[in-house]
C-alpha atoms as a PDB file:
ATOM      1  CA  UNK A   1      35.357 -25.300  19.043  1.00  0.00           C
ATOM      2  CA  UNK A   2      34.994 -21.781  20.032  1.00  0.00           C
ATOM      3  CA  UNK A   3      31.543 -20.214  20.689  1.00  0.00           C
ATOM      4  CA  UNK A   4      29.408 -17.332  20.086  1.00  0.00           C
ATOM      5  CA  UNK A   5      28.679 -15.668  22.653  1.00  0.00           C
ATOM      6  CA  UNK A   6      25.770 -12.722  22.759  1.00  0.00           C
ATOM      7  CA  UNK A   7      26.355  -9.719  23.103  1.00  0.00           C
ATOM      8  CA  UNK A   8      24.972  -7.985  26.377  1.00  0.00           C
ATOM      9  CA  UNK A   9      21.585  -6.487  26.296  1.00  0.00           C
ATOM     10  CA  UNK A  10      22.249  -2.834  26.710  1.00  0.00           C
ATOM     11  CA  UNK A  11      19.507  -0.576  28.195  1.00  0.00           C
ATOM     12  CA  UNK A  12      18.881   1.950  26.225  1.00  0.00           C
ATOM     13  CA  UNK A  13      18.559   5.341  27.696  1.00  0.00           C
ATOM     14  CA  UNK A  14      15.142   7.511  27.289  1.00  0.00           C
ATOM     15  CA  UNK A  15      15.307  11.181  28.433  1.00  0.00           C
ATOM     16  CA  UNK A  16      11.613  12.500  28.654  1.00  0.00           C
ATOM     17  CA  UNK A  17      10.467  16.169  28.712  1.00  0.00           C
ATOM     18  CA  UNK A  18       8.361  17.461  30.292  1.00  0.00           C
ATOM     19  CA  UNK A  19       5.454  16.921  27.640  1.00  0.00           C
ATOM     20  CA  UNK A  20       5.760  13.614  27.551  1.00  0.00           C
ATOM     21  CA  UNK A  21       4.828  12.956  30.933  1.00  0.00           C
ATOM     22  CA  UNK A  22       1.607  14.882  30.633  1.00  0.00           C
ATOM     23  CA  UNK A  23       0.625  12.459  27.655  1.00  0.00           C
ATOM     24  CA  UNK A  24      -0.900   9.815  30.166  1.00  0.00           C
ATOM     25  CA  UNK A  25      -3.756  12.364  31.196  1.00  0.00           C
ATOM     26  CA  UNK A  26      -4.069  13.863  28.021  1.00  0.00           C
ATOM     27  CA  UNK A  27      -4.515  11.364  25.281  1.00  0.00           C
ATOM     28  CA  UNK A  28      -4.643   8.105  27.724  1.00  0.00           C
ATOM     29  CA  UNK A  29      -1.527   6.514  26.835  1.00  0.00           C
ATOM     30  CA  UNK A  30       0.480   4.690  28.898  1.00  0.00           C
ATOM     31  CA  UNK A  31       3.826   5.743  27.878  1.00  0.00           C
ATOM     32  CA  UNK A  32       6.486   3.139  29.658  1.00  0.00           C
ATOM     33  CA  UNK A  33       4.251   0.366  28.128  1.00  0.00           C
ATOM     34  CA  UNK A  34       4.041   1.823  24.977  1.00  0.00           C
ATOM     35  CA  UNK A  35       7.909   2.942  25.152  1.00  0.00           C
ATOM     36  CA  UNK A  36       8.741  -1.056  25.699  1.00  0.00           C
ATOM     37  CA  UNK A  37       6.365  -2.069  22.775  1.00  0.00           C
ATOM     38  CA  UNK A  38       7.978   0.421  20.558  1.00  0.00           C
ATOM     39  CA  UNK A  39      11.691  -0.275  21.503  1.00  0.00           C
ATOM     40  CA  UNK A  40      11.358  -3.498  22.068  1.00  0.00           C
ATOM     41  CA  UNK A  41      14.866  -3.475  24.227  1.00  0.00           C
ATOM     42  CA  UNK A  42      15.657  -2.797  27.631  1.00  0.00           C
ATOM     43  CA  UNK A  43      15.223   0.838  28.391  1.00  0.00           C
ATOM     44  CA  UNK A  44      15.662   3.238  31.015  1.00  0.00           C
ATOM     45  CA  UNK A  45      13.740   6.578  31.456  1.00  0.00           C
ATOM     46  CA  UNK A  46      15.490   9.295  32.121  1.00  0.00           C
ATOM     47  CA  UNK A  47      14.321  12.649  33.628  1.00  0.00           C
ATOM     48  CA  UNK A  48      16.771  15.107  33.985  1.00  0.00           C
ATOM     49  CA  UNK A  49      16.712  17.584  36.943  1.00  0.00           C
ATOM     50  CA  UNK A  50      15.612  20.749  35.203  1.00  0.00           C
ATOM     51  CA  UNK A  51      12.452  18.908  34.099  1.00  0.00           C
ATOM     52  CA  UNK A  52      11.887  17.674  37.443  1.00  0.00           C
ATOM     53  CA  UNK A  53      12.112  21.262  38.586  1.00  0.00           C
ATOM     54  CA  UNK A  54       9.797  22.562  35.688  1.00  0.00           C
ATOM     55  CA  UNK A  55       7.464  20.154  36.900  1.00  0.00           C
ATOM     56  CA  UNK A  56       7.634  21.067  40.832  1.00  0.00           C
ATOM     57  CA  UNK A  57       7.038  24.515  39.692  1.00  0.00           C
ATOM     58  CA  UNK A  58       4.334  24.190  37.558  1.00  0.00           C
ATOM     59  CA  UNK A  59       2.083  21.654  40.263  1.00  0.00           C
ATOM     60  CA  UNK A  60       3.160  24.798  42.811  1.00  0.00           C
ATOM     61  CA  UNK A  61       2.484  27.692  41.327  1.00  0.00           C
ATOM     62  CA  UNK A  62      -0.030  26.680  37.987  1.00  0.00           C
ATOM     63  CA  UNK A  63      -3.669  26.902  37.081  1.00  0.00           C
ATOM     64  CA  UNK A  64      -5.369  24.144  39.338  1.00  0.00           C
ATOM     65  CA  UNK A  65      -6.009  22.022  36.438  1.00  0.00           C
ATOM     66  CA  UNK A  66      -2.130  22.034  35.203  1.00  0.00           C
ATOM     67  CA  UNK A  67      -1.449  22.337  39.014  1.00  0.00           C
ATOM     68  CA  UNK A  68      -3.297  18.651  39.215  1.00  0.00           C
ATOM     69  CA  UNK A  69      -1.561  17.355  36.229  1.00  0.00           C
ATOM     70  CA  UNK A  70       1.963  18.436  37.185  1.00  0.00           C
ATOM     71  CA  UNK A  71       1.297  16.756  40.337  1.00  0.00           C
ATOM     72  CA  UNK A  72       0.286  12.983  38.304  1.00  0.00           C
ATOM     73  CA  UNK A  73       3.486  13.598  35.785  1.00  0.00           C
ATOM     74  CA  UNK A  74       5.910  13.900  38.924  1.00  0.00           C
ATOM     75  CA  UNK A  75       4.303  10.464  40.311  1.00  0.00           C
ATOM     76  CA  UNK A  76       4.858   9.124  36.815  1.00  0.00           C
ATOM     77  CA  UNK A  77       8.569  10.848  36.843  1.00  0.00           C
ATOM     78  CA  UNK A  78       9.171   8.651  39.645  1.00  0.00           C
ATOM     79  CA  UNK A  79       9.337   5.809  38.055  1.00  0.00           C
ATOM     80  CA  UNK A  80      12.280   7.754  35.840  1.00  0.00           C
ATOM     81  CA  UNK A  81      15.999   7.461  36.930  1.00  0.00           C
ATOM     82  CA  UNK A  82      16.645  11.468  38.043  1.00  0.00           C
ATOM     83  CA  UNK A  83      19.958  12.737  36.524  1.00  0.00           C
ATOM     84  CA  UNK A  84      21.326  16.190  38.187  1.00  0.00           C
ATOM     85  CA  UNK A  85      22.856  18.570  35.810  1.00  0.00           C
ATOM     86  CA  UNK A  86      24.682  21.232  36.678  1.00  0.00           C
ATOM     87  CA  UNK A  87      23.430  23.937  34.577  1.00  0.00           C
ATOM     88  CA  UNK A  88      22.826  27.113  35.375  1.00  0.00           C
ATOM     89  CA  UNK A  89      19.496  28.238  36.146  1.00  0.00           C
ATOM     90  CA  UNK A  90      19.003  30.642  33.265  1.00  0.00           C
ATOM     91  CA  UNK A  91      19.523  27.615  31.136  1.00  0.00           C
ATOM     92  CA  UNK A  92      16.258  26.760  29.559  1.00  0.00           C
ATOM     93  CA  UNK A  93      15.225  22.946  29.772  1.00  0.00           C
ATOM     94  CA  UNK A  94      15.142  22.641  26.056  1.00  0.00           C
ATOM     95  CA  UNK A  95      18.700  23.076  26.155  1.00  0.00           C
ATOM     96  CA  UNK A  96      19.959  21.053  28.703  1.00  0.00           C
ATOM     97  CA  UNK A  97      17.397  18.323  27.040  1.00  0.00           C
ATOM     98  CA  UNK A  98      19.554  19.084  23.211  1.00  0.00           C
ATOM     99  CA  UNK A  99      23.678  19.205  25.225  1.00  0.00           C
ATOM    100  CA  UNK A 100      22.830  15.597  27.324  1.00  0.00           C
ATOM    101  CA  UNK A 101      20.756  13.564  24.334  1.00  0.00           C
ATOM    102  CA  UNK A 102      23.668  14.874  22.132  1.00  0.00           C
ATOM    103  CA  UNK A 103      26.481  13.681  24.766  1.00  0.00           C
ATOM    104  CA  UNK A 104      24.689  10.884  25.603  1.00  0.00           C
ATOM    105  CA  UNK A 105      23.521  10.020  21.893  1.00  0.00           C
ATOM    106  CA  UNK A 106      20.581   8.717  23.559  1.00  0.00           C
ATOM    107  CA  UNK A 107      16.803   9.390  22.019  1.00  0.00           C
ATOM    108  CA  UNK A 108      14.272  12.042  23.594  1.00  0.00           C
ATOM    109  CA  UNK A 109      10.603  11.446  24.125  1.00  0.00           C
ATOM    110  CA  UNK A 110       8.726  15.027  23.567  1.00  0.00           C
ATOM    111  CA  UNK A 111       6.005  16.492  21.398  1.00  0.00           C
ATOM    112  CA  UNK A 112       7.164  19.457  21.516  1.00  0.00           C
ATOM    113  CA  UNK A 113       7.623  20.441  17.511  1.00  0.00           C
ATOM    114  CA  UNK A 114      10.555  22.950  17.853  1.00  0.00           C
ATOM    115  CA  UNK A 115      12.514  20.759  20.149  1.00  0.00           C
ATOM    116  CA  UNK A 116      12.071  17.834  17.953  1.00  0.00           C
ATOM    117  CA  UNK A 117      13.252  19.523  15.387  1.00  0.00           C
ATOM    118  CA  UNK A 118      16.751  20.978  17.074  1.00  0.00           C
ATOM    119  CA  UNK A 119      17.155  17.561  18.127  1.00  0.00           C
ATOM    120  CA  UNK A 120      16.970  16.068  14.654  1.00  0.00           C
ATOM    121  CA  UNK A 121      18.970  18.738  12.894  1.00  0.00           C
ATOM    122  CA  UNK A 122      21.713  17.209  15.322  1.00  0.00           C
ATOM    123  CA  UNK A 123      21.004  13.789  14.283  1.00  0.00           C
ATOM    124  CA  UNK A 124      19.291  12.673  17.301  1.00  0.00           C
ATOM    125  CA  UNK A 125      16.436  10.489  17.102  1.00  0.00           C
ATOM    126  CA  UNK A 126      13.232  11.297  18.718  1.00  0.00           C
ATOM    127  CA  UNK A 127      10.233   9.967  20.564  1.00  0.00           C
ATOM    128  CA  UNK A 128       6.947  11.618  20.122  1.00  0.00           C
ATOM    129  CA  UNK A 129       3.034  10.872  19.904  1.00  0.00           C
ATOM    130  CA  UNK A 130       1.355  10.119  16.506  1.00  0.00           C
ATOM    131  CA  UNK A 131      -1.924  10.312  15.553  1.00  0.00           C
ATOM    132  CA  UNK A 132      -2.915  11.212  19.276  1.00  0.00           C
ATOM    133  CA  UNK A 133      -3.056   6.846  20.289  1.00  0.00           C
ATOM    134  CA  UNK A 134       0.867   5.838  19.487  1.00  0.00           C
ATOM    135  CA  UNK A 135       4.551   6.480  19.725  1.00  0.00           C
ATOM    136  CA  UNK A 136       6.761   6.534  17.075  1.00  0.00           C
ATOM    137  CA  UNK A 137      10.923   7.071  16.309  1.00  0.00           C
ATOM    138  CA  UNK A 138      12.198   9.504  14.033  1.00  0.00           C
ATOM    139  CA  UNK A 139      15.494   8.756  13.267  1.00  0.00           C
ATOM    140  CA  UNK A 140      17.677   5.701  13.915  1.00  0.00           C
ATOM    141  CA  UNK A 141      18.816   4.197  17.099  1.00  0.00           C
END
């Protein structure tokens, strides 16, 4: 008699913006915990080099306040698998974030309102804060 056997627990891929990793110090969240509540599946965060390299500029050259919280999102952002791309520099972020979540077909985790919405006008789902105390998916993964 043959068995069933499970299939294997895929980990789902994440990619956060930038935004998302300021949501810790601004609404006192903790995201990854949240994030594993919400999916409920194995998942791995995903921060891809541009948005490291937003980050490093803002904590270098910003306001001291955004300065202070660019500096606590890149501790958070290293608990995030790094991806390189190799885009171009003139490339903005937001569209790196929209060619690898469509490639991937993998989810993104921002707020921010016009990215969400390029990303769900090509079908792919979204992360984002809701009522300023918890996460929620738009779209289907």
């Amino acid at each position: 008699m043959a068995t069933k056997r499970k299939p294997a627990n895929k980990t789902l891929k994440i990619i956060l913006d930038s935004n998302a990793l300021f949501v810790p110090l601004q609404l006192k969240i903790d995201i990854l915990e949240e994030l594993k509540k919400l999916l409920n599946a194995n998942f791995e965060p995903i921060l891809l080099s541009p948005i490291k390299h937003e980050l490093e500029k803002l904590a270098a050259e910003a306001s001291p306040q955004t300065c202070r919280n660019a500096a606590y999102a890149l501790k958070l952002a290293e608990k995030c698998k790094l991806v390189e791309t190799n885009e171009k520099e003139h490339v903005f972020p937001d569209e790196i974030i929209l060619k690898v979540a469509h490639d991937w077909n993998c989810p993104v985790f921002t707020n921010d309102r016009h990215l969400r919405k390029k990303l769900r006008d090509i079908n792919v789902p979204v992360i984002y804060v809701r009522q300023k105390s918890r996460l929620e998916i738009d779209g289907r993964l």
